[in-house]
PDB file of N, CA and C in Angstrom:
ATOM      1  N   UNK A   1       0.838  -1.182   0.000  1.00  0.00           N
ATOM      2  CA  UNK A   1       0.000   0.000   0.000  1.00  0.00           C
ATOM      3  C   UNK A   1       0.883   1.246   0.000  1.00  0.00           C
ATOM      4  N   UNK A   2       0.589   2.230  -0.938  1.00  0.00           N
ATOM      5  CA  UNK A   2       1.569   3.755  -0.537  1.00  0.00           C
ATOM      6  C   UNK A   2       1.289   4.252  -0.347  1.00  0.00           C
ATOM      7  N   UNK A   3       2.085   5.695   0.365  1.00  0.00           N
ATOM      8  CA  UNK A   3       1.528   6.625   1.151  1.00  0.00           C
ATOM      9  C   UNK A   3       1.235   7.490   0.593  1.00  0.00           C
ATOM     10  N   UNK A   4       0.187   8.380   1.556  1.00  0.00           N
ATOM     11  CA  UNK A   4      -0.181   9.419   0.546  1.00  0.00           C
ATOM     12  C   UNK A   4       1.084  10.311   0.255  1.00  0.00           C
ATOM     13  N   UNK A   5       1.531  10.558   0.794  1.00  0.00           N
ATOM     14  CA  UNK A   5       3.298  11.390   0.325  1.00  0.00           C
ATOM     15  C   UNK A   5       3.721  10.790  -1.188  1.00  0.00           C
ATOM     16  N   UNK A   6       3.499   9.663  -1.430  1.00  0.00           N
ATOM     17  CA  UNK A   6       3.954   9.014  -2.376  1.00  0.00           C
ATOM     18  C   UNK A   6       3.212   9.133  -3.692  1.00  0.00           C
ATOM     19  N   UNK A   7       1.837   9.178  -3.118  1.00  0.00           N
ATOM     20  CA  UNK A   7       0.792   9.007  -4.174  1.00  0.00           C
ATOM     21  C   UNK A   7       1.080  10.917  -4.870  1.00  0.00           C
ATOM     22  N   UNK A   8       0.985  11.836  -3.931  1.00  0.00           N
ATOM     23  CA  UNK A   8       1.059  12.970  -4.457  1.00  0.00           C
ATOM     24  C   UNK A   8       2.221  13.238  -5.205  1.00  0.00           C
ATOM     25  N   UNK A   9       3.385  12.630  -4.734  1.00  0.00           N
ATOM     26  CA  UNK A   9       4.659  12.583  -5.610  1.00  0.00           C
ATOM     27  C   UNK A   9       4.486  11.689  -6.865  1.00  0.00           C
ATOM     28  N   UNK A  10       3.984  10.857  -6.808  1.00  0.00           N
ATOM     29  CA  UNK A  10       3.474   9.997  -8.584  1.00  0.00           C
ATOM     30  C   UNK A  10       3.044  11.476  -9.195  1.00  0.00           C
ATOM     31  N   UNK A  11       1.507  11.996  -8.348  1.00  0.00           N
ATOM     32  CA  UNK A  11       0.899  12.712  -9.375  1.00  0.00           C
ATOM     33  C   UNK A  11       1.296  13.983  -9.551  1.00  0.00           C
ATOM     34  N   UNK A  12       2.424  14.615  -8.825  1.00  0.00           N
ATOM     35  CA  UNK A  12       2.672  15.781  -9.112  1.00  0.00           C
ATOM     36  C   UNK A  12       3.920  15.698 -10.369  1.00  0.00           C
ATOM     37  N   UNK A  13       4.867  14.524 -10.411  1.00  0.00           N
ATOM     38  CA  UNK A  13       5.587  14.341 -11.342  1.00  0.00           C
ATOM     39  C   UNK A  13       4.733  13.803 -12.646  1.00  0.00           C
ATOM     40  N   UNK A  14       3.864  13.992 -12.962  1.00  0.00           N
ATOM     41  CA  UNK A  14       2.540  13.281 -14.126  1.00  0.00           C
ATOM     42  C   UNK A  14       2.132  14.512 -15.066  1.00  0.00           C
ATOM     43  N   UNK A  15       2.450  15.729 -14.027  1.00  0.00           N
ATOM     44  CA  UNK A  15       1.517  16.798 -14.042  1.00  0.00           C
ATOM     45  C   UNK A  15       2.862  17.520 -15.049  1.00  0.00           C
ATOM     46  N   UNK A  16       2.596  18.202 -16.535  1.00  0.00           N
ATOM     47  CA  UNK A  16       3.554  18.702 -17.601  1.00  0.00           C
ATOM     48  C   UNK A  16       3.911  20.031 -17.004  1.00  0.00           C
ATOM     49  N   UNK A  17       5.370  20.114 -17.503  1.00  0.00           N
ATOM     50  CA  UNK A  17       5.994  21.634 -16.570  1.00  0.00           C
ATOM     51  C   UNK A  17       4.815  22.911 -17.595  1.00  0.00           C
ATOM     52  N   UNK A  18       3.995  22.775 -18.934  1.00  0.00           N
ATOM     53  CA  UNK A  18       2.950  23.359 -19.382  1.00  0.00           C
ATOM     54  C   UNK A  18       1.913  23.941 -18.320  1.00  0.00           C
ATOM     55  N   UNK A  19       1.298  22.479 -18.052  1.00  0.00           N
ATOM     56  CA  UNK A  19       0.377  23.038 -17.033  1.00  0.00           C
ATOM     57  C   UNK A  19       0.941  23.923 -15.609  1.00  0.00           C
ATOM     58  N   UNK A  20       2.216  23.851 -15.387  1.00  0.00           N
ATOM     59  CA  UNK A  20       2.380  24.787 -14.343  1.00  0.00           C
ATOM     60  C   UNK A  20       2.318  26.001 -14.686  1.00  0.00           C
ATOM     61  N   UNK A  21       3.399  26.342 -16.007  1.00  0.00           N
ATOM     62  CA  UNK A  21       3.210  27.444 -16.913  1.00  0.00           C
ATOM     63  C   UNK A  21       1.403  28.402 -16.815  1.00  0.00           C
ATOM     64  N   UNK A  22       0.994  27.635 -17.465  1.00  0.00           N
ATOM     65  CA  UNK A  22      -0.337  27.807 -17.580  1.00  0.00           C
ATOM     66  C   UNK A  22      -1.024  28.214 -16.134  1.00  0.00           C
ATOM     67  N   UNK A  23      -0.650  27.561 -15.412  1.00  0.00           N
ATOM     68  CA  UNK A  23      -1.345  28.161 -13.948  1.00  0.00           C
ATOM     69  C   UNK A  23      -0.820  29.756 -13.505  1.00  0.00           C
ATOM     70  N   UNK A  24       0.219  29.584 -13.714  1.00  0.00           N
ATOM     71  CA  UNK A  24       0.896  30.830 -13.292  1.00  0.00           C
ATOM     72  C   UNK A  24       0.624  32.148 -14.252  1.00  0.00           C
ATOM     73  N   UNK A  25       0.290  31.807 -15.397  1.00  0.00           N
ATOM     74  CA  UNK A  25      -0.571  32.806 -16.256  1.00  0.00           C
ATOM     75  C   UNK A  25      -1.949  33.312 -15.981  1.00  0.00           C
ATOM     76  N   UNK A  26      -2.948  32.239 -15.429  1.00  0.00           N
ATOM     77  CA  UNK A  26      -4.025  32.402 -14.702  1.00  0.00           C
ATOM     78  C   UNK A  26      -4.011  33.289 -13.616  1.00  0.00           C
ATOM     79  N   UNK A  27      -2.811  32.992 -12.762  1.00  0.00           N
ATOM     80  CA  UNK A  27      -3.126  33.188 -11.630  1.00  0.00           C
ATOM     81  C   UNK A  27      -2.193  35.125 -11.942  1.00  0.00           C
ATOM     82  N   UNK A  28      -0.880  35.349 -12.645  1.00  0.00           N
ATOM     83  CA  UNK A  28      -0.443  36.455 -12.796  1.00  0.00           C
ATOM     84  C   UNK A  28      -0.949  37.574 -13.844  1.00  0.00           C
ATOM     85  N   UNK A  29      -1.740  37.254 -14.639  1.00  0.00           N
ATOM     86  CA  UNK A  29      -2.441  38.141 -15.920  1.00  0.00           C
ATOM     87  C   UNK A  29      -3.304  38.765 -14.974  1.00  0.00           C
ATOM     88  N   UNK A  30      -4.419  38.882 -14.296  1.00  0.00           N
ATOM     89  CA  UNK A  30      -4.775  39.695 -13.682  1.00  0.00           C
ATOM     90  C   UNK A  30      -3.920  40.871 -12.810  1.00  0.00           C
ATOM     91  N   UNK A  31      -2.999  40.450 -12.347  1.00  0.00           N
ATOM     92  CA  UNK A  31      -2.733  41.419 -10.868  1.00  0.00           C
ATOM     93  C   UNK A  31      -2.454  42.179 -11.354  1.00  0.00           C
ATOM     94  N   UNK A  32      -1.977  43.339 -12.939  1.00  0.00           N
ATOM     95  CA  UNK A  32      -1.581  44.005 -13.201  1.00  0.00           C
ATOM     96  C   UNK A  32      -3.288  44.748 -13.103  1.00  0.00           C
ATOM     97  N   UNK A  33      -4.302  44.527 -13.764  1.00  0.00           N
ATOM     98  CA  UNK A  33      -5.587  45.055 -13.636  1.00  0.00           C
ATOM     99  C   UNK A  33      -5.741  45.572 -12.135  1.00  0.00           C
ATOM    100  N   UNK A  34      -5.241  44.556 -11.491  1.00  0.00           N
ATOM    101  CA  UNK A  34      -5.913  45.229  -9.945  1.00  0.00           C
ATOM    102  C   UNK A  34      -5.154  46.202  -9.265  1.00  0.00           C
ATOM    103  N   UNK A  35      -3.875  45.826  -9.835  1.00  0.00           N
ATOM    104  CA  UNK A  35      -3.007  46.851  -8.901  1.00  0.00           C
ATOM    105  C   UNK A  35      -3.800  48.687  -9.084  1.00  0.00           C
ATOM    106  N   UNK A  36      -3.968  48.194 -11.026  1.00  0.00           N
ATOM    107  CA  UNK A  36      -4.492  49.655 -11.599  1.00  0.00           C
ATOM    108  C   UNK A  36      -4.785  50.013 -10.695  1.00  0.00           C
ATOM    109  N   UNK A  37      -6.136  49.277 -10.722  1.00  0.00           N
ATOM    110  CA  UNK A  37      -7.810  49.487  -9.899  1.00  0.00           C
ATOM    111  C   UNK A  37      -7.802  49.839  -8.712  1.00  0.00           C
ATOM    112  N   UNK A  38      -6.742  48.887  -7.833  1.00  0.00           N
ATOM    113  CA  UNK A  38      -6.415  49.676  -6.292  1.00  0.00           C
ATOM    114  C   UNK A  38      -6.013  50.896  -6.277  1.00  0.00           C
ATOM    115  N   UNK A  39      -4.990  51.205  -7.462  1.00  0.00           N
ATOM    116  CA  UNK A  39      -4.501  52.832  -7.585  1.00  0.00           C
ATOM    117  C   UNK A  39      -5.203  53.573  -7.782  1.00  0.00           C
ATOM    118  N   UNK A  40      -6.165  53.410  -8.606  1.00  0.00           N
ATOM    119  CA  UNK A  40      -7.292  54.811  -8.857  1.00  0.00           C
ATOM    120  C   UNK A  40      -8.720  54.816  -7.856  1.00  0.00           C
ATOM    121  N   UNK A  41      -8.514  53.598  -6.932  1.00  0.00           N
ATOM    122  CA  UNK A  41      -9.240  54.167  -5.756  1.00  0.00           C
ATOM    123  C   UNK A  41      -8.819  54.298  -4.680  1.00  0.00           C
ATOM    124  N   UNK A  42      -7.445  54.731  -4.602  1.00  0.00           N
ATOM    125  CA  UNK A  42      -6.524  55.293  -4.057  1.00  0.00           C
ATOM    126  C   UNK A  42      -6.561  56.758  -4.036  1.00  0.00           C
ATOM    127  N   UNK A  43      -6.287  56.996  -4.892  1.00  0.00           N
ATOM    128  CA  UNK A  43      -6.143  58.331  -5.603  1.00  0.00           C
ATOM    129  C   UNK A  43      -7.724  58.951  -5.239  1.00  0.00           C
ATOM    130  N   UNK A  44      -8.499  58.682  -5.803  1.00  0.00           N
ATOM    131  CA  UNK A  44      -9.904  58.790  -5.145  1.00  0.00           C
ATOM    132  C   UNK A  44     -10.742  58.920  -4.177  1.00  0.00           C
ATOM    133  N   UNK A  45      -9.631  58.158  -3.160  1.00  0.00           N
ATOM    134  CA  UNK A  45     -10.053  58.271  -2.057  1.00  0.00           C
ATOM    135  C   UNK A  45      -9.325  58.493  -0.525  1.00  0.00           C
ATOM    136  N   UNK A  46      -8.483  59.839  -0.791  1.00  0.00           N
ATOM    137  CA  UNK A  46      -7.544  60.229  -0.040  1.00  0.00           C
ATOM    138  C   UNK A  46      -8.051  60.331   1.460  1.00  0.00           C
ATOM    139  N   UNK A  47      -7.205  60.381   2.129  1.00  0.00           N
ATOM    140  CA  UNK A  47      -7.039  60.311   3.702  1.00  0.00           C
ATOM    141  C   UNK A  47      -6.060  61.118   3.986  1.00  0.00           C
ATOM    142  N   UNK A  48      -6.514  62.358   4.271  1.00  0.00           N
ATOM    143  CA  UNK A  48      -6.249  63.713   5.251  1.00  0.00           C
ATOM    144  C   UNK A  48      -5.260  64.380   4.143  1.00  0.00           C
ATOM    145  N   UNK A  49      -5.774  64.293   3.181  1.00  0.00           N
ATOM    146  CA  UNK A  49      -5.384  64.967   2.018  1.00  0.00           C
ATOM    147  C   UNK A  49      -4.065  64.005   1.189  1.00  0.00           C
ATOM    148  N   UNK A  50      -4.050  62.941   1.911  1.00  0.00           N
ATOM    149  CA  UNK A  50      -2.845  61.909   1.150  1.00  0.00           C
ATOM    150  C   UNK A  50      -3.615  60.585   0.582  1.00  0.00           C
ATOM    151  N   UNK A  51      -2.679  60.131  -0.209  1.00  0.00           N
ATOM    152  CA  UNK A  51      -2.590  58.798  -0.739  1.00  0.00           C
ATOM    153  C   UNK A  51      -2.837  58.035   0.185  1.00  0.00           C
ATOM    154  N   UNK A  52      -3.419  56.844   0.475  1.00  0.00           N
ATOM    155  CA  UNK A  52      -3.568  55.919   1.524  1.00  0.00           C
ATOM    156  C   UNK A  52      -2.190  54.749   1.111  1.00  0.00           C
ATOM    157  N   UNK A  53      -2.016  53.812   1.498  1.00  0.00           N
ATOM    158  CA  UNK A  53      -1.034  53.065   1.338  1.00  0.00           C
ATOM    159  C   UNK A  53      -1.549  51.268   1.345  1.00  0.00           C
ATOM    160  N   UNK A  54      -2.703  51.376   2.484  1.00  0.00           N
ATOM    161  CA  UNK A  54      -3.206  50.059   2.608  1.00  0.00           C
ATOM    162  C   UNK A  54      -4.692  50.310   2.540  1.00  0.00           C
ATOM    163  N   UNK A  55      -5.201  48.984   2.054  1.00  0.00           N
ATOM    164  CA  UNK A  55      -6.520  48.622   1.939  1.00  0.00           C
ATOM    165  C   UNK A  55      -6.789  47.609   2.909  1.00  0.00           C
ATOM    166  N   UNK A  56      -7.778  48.243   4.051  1.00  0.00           N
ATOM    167  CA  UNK A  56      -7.955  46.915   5.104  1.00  0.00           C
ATOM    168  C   UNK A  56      -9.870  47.155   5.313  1.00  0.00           C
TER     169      UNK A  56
END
């Protein structure tokens, strides 16, 4: 019987260095949109006449 350590190591070596590619496109093609988007409601929405820095 193998372990699950083992079983995830079968299937992560199964998995094409493509599809990692591909994930990391998914997951990085947006953040340039949001950063925008955080900036211009930034800018928009000043605090004591400044730029804010964080969104909480």
């Amino acid at each position: 019987m193998e372990s699950i350590a083992t079983k995830i190591a079968n299937f992560r070596d199964k998995i094409p260095g493509r599809a990692y590619l591909l994930l990391a496109v998914i997951i990085f093609a947006p953040a340039s949109s949001i950063v925008r988007q955080l900036t211009q409601i930034g800018e928009q929405n000043l605090i004591a006449g400044k730029k804010s820095d964080f969104f909480l």
